[in-house]
Protein backbone atom coordinates (compact mmCIF):
# COMPACT_ATOMS: atom_id res chain seq x y z
CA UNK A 1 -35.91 -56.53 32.54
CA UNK A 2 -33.25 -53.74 32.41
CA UNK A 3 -33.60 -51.10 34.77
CA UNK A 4 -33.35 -48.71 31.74
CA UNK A 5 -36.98 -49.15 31.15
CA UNK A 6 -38.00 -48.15 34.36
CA UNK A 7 -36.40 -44.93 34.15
CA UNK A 8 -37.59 -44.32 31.03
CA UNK A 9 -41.32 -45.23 32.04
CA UNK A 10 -40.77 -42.36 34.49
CA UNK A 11 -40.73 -39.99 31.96
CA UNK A 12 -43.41 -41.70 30.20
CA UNK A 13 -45.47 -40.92 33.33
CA UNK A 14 -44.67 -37.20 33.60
CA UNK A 15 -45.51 -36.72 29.77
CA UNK A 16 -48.55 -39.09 29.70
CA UNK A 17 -49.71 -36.98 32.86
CA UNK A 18 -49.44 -33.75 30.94
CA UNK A 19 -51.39 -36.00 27.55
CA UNK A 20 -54.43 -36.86 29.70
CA UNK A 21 -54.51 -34.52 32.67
CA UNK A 22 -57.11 -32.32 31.11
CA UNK A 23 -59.62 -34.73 31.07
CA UNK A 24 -60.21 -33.11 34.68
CA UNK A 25 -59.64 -29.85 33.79
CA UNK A 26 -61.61 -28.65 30.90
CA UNK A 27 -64.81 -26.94 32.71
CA UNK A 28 -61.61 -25.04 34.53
CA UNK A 29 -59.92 -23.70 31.66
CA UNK A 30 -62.60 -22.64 29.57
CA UNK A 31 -63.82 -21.00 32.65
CA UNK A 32 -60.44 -18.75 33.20
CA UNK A 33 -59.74 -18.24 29.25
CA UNK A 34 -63.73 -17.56 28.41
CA UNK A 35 -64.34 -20.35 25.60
CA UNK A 36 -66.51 -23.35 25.31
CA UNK A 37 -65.32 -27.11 26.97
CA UNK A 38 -65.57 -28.34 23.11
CA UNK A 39 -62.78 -25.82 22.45
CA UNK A 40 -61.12 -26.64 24.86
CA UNK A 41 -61.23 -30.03 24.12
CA UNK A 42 -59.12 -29.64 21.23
CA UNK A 43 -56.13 -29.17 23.20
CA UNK A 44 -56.16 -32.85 23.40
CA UNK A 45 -56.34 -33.18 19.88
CA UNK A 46 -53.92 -30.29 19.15
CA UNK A 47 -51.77 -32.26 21.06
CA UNK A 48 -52.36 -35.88 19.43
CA UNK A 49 -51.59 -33.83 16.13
CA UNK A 50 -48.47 -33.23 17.15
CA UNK A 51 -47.60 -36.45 18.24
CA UNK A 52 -48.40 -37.39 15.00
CA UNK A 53 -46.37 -35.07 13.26
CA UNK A 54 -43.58 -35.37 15.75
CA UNK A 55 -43.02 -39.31 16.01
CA UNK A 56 -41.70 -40.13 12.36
CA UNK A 57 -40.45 -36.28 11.59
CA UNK A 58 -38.41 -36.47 14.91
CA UNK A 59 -37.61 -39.97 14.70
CA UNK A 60 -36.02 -39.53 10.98
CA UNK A 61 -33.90 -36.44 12.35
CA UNK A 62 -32.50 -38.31 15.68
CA UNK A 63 -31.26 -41.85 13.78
CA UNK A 64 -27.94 -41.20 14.18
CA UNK A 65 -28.23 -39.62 17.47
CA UNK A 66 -27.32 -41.02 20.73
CA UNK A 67 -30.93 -42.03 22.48
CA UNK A 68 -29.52 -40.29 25.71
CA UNK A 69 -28.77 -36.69 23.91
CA UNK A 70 -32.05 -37.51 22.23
CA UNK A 71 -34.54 -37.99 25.45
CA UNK A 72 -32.96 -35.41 27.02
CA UNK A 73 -33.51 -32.73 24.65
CA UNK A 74 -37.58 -33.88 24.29
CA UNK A 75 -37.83 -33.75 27.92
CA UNK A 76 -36.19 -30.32 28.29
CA UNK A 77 -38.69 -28.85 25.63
CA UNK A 78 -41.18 -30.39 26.48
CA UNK A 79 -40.66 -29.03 30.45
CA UNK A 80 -40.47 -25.12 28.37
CA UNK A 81 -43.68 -25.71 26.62
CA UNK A 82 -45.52 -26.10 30.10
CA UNK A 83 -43.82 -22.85 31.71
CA UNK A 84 -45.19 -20.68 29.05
CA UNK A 85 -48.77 -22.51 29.10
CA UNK A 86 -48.72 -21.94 32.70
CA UNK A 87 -47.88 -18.11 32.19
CA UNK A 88 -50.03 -17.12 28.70
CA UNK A 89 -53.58 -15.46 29.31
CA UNK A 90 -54.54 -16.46 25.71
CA UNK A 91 -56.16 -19.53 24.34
CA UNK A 92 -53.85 -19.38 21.00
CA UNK A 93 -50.85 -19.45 22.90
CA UNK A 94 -51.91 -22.31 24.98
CA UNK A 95 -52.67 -23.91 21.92
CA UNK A 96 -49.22 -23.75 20.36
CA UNK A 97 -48.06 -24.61 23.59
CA UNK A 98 -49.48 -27.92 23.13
CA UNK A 99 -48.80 -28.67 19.46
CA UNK A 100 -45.01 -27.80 20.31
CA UNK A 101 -45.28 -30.19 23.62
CA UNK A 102 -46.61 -32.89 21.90
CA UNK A 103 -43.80 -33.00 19.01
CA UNK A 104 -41.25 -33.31 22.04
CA UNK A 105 -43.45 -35.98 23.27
CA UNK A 106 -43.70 -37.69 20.40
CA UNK A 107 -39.67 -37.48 19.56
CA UNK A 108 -39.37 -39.03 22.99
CA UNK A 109 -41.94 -41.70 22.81
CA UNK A 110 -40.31 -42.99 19.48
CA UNK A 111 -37.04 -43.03 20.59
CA UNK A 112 -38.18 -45.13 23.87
CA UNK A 113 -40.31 -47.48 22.31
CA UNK A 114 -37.21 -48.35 19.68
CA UNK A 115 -34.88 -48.72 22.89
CA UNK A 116 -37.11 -50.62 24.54
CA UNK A 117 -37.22 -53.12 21.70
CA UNK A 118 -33.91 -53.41 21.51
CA UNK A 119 -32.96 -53.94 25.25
CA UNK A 120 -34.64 -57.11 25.12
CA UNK A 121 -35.02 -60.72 23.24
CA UNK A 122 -37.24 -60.66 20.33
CA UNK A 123 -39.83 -62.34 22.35
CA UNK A 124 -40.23 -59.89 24.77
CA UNK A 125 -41.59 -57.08 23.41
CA UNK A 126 -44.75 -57.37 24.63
CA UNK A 127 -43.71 -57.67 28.13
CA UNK A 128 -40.98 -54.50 27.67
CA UNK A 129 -43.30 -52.23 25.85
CA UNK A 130 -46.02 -53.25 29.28
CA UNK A 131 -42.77 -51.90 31.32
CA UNK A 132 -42.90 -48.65 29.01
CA UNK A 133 -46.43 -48.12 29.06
CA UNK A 134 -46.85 -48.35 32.93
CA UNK A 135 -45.97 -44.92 32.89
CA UNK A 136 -48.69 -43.91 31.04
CA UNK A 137 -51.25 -46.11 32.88
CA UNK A 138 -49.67 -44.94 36.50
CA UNK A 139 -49.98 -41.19 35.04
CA UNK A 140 -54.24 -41.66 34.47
CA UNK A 141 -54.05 -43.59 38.06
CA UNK A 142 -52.05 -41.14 39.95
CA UNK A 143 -50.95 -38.41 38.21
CA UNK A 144 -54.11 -37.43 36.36
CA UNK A 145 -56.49 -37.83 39.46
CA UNK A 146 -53.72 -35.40 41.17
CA UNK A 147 -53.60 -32.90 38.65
CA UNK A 148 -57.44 -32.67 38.96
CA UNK A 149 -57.32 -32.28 42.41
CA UNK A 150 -54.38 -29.63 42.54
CA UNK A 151 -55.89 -27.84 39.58
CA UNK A 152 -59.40 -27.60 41.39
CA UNK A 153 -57.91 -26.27 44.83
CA UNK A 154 -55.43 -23.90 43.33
CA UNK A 155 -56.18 -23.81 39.37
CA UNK A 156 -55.48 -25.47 36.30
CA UNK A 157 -52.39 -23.48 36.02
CA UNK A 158 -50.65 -25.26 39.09
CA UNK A 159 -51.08 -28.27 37.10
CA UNK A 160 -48.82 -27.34 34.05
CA UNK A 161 -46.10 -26.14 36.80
CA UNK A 162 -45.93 -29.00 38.41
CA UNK A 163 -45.33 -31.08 34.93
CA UNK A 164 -42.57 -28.46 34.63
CA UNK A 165 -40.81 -29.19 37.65
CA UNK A 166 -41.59 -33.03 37.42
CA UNK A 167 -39.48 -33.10 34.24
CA UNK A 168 -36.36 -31.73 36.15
CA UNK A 169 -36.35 -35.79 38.48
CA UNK A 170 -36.86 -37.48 34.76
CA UNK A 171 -34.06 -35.45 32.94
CA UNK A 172 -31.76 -36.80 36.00
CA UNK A 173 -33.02 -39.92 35.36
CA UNK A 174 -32.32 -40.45 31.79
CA UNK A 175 -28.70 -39.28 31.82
CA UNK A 176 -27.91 -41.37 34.95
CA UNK A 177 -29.58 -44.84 33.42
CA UNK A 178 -28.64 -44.27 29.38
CA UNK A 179 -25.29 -44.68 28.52
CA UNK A 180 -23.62 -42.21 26.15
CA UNK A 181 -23.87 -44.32 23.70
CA UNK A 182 -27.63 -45.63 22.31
CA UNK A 183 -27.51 -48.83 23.71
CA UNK A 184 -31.24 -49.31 22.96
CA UNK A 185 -30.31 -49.30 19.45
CA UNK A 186 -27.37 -51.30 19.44
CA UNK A 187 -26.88 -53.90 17.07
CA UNK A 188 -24.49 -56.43 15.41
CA UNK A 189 -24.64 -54.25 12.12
CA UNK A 190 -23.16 -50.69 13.85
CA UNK A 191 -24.32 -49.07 10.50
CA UNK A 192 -28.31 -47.60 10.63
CA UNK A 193 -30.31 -48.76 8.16
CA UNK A 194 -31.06 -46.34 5.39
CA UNK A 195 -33.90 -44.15 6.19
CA UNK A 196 -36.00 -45.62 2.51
CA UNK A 197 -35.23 -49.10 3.40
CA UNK A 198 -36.94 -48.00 7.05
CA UNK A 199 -39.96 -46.35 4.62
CA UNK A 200 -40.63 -49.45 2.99
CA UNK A 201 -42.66 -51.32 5.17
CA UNK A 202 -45.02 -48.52 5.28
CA UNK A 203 -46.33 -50.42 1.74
CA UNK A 204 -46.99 -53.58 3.93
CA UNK A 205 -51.01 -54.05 4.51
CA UNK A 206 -50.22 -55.96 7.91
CA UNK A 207 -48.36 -52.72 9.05
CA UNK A 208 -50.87 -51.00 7.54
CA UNK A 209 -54.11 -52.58 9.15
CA UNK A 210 -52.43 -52.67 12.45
CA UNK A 211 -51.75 -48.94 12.36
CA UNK A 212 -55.60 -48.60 11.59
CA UNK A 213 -56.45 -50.39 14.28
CA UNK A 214 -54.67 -49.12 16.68
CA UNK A 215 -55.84 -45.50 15.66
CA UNK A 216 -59.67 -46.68 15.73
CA UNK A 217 -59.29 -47.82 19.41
CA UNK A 218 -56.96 -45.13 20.61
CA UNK A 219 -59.19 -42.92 18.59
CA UNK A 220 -62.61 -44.47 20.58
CA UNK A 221 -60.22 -44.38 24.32
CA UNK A 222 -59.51 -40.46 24.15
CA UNK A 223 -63.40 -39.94 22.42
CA UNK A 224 -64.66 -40.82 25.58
CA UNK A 225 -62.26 -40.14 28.07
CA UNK A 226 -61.63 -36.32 27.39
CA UNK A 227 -64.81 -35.92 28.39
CA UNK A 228 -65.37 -37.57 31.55
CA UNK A 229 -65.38 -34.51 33.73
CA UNK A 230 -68.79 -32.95 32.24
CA UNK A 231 -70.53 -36.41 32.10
CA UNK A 232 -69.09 -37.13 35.70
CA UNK A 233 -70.58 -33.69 36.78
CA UNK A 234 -73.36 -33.33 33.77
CA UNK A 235 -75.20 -36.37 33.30
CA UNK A 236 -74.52 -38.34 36.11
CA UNK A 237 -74.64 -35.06 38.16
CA UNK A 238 -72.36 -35.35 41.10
CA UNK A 239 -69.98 -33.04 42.79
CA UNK A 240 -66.65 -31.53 40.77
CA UNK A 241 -64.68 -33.94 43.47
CA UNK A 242 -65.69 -36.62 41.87
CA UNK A 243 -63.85 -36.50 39.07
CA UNK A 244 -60.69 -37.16 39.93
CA UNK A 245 -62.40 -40.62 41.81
CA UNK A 246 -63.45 -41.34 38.12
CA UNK A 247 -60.55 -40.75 36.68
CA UNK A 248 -58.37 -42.96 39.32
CA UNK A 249 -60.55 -45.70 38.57
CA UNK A 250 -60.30 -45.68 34.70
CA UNK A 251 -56.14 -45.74 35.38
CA UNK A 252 -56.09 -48.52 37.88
CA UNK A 253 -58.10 -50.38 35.33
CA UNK A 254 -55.88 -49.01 32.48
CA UNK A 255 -52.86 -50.24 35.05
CA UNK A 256 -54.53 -53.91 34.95
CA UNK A 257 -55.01 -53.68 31.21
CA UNK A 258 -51.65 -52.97 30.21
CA UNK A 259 -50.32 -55.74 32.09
CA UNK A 260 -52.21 -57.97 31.62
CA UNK A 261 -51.90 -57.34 27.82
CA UNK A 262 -48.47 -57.29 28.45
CA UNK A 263 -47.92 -60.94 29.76
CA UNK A 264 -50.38 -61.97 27.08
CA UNK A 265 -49.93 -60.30 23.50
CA UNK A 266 -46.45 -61.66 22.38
CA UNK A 267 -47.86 -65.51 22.36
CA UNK A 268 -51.68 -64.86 22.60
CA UNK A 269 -52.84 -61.39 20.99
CA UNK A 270 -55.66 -62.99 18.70
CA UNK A 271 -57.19 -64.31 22.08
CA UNK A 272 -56.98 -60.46 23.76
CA UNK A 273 -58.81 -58.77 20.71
CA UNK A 274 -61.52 -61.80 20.18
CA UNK A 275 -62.12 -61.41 23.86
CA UNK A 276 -61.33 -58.04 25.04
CA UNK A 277 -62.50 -56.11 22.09
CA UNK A 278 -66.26 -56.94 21.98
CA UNK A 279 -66.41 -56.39 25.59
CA UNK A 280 -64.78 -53.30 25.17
CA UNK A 281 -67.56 -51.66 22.28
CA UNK A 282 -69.76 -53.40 24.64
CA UNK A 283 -69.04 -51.14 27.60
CA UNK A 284 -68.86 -48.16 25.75
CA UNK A 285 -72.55 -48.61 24.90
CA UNK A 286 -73.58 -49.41 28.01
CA UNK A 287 -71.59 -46.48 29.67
CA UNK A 288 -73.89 -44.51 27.02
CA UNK A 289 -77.07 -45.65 28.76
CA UNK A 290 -76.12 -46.18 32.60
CA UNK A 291 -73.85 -42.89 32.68
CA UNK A 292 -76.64 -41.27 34.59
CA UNK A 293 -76.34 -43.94 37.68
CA UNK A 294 -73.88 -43.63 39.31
CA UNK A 295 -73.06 -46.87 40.83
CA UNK A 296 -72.79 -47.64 36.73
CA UNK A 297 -70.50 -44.85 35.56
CA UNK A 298 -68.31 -46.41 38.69
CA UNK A 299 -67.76 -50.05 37.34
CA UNK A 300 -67.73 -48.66 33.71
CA UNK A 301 -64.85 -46.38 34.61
CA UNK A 302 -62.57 -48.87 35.90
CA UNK A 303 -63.73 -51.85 33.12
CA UNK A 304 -63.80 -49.51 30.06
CA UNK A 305 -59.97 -48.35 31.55
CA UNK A 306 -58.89 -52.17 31.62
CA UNK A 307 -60.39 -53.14 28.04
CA UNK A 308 -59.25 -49.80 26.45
CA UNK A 309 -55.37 -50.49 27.44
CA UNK A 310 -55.48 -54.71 26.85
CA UNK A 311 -56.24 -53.78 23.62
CA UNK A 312 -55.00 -50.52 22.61
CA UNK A 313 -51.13 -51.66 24.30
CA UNK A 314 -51.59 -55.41 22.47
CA UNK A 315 -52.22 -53.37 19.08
CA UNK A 316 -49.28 -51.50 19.53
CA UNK A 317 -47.04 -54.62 20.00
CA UNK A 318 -48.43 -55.80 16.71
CA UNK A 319 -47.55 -52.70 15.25
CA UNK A 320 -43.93 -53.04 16.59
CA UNK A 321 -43.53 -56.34 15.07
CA UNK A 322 -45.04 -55.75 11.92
CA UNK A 323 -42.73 -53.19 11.35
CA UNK A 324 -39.81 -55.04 12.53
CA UNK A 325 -37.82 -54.43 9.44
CA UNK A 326 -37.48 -50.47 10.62
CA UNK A 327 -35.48 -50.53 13.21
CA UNK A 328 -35.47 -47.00 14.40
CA UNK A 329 -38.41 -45.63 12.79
CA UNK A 330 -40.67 -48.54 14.07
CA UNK A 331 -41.80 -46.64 17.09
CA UNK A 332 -42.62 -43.36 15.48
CA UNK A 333 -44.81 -45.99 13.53
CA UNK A 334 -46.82 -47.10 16.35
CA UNK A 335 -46.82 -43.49 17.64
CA UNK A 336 -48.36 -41.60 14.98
CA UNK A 337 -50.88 -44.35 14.73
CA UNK A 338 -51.98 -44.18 18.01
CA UNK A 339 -52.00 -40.75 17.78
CA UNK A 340 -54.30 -40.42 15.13
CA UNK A 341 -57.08 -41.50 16.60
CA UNK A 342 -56.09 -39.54 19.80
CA UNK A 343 -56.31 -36.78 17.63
CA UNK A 344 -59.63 -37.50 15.55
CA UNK A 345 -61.69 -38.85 18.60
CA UNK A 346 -61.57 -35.87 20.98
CA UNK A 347 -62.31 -33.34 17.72
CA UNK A 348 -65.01 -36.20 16.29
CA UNK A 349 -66.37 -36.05 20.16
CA UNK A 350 -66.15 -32.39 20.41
CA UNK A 351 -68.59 -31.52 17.59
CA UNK A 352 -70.71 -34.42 17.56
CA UNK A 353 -71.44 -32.72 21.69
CA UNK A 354 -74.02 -30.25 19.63
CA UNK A 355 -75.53 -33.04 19.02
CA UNK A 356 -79.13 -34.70 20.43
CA UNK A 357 -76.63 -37.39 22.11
CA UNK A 358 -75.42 -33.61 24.40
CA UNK A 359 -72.61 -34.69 26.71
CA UNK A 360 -72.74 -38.83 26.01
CA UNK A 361 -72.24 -37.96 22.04
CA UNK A 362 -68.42 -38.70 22.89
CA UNK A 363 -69.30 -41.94 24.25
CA UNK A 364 -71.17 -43.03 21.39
CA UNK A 365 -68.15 -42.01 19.10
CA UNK A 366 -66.23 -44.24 21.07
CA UNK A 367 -68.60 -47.40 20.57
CA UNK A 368 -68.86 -46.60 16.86
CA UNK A 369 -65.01 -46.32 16.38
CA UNK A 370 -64.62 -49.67 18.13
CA UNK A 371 -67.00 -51.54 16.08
CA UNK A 372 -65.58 -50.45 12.98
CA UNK A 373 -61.94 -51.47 14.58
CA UNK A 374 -63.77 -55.03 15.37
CA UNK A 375 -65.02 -55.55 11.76
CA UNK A 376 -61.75 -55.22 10.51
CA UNK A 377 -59.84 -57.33 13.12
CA UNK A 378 -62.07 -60.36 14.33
CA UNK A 379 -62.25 -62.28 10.63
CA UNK A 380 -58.73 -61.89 10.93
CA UNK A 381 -58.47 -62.93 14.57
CA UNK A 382 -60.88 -65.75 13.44
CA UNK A 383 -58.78 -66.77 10.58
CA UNK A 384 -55.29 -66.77 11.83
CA UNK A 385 -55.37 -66.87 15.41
CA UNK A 386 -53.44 -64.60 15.96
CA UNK A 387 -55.77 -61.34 15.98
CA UNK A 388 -53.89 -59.27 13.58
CA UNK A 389 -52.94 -59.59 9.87
């Protein structure tokens, strides 16, 4: 594999640190800016909106730009937005810090995942995007788990400084691996497809239903996983340390997911949803129940982080090679997807908390948005073999 994609799974890490490092920092914040952890938890959602809005708006804009002038810009932003979040006193601001973050994010992540696509054989997307996505799944091993741990010995806003200054190594990064010119979008046809012809397959149902699904288990994933730090400390009612021990044991198994998904969903992606996916709604259920033990919540963390990422990274292939026929705007695609369910599950988890379900009510959103994902994908998996339409 080029070493491109390891630099750019580098950045992937510092932004996917920022996406999911308040999963360990909620009680924190709404401590220090005086509002309620369901508010808070719509930072995560704020900031899934704007990936959503950011992947296909940003992706349209930066066709005919170089990928290199590209990244580099979305890093640099993105690096701003986390100064003034670590500086503003108000909730609002922090906010709009987020939204803003998370269209630079999303610009980013669109660009990679076309460049990644196109620095390797047709065959090998699966494996490259795994490449890509280690990044993320090293960010909710390490760099999540750290963040927790930094922001409870010296507060949440040491966290967002630290993204800041971790963006300075991945800047260096990107304009020492990508060339000047955007090699990841290189082709035998120099000329870039017209922007309606890259619309199109937006009209296809197997784009369409692959999108969905890969919102409904994203959707489910960030449900139940922006609220780990009240059930670790809540229902299951062990020390604020803890947390981060939780959280490092949903990324390792996120770390094994990904992979694994990776070696398996170019050839084999029907068997990783007909397999993977019931056991996945499975252990969301059952992490519903057992939270309270804490041997349980233990396993659960690290098999519910495995499951999650198979699927969620082997849906996202499919998406890529559905839309195969939009070359550059094929990973804003599979962005924005993803992203709306990152969005909805966190907000559908954050009211549904008022509920008689109290601090497990995200949990159960996650096993409800997971069977719904499995009713729509297993006749097909059934059918074709292949998992997807």
């Amino acid at each position: 594999m080029p070493f491109t994609l390891y630099l750019l799974a580098l950045a992937v890490f510092v932004m996917g640190t920022s996406e999911f490092m308040l999963a360990g920092l909620l009680p924190s914040i709404a401590a220090d800016l005086d509002v309620g952890v369901g508010t808070v938890g719509l930072l995560t959602s704020a900031f899934a909106i704007g990936m959503v809005v950011g992947a296909p708006v940003t992706a349209a804009f930066a066709r005919r730009w170089p990928a290199r002038s590209a990244l580099t810009a979305c890093v640099v932003v993105f690096a701003a937005c986390h100064v003034i979040g670590a500086l503003t006193p108000e909730f609002p601001v922090l906010f709009a810090t987020r939204v803003v973050g998370a269209l630079s994010n999303a610009g980013f992540l669109a660009v990679a995942l076309t460049a990644t696509i196109g620095l390797v054989a047709e065959d090998r997307k699966g494996r490259a995007l795994a490449i890509l996505l280690s990044g993320t799944t090293v960010a909710t091993v390490a760099g999540v788990p750290a963040g927790a741990l930094i922001g409870t010995a010296f507060g949440w806003r040491t966290t967002f400084w630290l993204i800041a200054v971790l963006c300075v190594p991945a800047v260096v990064g990107i304009l020492a691996g990508i060339p000047r010119r955007d090699t990841g979008a290189e082709r035998d046809d120099p000329a870039p497809v017209p922007l309606v012809d890259e619309l199109r397959p937006l009209r296809s149902p197997r784009l369409l239903v692959a999108m969905l699904l890969g919102a409904l288990v994203n959707g489910g994933t960030f449900a139940a996983f922006t609220y780990f730090a009240p059930i670790v400390t809540g229902t299951a009612g062990l020390d604020e340390g803890w947390v981060p021990v939780i959280l490092v044991l949903f990324g390792v198994g996120s770390f094994v997911g990904v992979n694994l998904a990776g070696r398996l969903s170019d050839r084999h992606p029907g068997r990783v949803i007909a397999i993977c996916g019931p056991l996945l709604a499975a252990g969301w259920v059952a992490l519903a129940l057992l939270a309270a033990h804490p041997v349980a919540l233990v396993v659960l963390a690290f098999a519910q982080g495995l499951l999650a990422f198979a699927v969620g990274s082997t849906l996202i292939a499919r998406v890529l090679y559905a839309a195969s026929d939009a070359p550059t705007m094929g990973g804003a695609y599979a962005t924005a997807a993803l992203n709306v369910g990152a969005a909805g599950g966190p907000a559908i988890g954050g009211v549904m908390l008022g509920s008689a379900a109290g601090l497990l009510a995200p949990v159960w959103v996650a096993a409800a948005m997971t069977v719904v994902a499995l009713a729509i994908a297993l006749p097909s998996a059934y059918r074709r073999g292949r998992g997807m339409p």
